[in-house]
C-alpha atoms as a PDB file:
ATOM      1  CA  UNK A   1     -10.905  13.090  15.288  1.00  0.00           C
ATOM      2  CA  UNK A   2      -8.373  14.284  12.413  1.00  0.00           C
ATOM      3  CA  UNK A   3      -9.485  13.495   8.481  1.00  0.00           C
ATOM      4  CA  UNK A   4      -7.444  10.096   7.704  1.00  0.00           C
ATOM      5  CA  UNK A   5      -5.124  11.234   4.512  1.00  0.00           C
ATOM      6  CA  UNK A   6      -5.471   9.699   1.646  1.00  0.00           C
ATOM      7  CA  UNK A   7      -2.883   7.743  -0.141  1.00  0.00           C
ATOM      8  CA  UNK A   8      -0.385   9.060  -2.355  1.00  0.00           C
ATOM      9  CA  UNK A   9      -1.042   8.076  -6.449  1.00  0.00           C
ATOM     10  CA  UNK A  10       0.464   4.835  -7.112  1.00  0.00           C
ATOM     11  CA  UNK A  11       2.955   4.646  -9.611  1.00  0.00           C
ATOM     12  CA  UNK A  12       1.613   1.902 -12.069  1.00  0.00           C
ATOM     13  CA  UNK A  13       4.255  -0.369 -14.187  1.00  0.00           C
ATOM     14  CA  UNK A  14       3.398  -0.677 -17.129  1.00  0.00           C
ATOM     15  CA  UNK A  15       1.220   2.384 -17.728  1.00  0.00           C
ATOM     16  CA  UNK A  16       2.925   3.813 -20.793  1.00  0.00           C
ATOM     17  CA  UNK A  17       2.193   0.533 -22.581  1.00  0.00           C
ATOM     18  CA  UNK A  18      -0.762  -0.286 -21.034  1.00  0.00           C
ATOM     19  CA  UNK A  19       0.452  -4.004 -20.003  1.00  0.00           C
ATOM     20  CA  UNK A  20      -0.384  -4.837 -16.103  1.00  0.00           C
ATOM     21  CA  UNK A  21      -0.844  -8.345 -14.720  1.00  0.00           C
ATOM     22  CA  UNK A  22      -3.330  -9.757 -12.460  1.00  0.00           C
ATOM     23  CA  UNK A  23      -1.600  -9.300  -9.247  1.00  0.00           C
ATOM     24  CA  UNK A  24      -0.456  -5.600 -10.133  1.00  0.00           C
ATOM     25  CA  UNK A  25      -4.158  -4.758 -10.629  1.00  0.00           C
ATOM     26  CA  UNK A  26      -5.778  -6.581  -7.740  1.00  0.00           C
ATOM     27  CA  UNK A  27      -2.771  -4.661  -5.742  1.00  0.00           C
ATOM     28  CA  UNK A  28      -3.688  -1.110  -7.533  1.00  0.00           C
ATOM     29  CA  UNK A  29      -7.020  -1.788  -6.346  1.00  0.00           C
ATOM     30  CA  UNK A  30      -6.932  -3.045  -2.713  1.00  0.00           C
ATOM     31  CA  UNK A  31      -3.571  -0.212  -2.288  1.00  0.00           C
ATOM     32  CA  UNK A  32      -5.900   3.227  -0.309  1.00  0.00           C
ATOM     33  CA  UNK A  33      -7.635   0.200   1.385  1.00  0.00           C
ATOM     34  CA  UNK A  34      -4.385  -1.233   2.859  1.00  0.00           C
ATOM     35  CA  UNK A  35      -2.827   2.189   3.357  1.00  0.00           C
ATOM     36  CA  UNK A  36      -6.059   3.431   5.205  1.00  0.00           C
ATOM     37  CA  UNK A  37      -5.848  -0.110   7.437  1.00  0.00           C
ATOM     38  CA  UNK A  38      -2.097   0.794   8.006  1.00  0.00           C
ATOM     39  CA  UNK A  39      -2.802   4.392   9.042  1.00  0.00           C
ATOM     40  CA  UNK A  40      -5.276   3.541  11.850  1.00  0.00           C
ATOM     41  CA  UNK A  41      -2.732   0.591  13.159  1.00  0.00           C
ATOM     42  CA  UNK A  42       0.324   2.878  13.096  1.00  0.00           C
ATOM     43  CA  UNK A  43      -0.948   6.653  12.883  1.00  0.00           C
ATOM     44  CA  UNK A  44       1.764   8.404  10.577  1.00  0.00           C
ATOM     45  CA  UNK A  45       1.494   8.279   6.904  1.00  0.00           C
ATOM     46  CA  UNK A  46       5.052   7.490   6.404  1.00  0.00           C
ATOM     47  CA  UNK A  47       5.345   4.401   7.931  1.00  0.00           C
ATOM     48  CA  UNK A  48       1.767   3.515   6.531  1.00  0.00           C
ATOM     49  CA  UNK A  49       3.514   4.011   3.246  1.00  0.00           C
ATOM     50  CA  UNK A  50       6.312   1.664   3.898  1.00  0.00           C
ATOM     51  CA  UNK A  51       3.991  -0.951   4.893  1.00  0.00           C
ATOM     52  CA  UNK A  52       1.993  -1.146   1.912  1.00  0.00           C
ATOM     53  CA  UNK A  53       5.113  -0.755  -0.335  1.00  0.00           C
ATOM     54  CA  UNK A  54       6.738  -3.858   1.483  1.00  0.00           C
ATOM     55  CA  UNK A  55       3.187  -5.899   0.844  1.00  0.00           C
ATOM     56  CA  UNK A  56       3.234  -4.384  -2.304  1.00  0.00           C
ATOM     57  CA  UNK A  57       6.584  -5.588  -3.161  1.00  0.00           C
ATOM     58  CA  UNK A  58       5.943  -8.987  -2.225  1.00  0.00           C
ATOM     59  CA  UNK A  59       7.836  -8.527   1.664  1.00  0.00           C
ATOM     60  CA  UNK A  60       6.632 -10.466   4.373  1.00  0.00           C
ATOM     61  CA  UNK A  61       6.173  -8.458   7.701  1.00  0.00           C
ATOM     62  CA  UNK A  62       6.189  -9.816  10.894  1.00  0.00           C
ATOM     63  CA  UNK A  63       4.301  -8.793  14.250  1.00  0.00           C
ATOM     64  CA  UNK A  64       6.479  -9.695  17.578  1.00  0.00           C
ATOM     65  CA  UNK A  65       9.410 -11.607  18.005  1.00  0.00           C
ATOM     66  CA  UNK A  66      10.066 -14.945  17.769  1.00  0.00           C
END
């Protein structure tokens, strides 16, 4: 089976002045987690990507229609 990549750095606001909230740290933290969940459920790094941007950013994401 292929090596899993790993998720890209995350860009972290606030890091010049050192100022991060709660959430934005809890996300930091749990981010090559979610990306590593994404990558088995969808298999290309890209669209894991654009799933855990889209949690990241607060975007709901829905499974099926209806």
């Amino acid at each position: 089976m292929a090596e899993e990549p790993q998720a890209p750095p995350s860009t972290r606001l606030g890091e010049e002045t050192g100022e991060h909230d709660d959430g934005l740290s809890a996300f930091v933290g749990v981010r090559p987690r979610l990306f590593g969940i994404a990558y088995r459920m969808l298999g290309s790094a890209a669209e894991s990507e654009d799933v855990v941007q889209a949690f990241g950013c607060g975007g709901s994401l829905r499974i099926g229609s209806g």
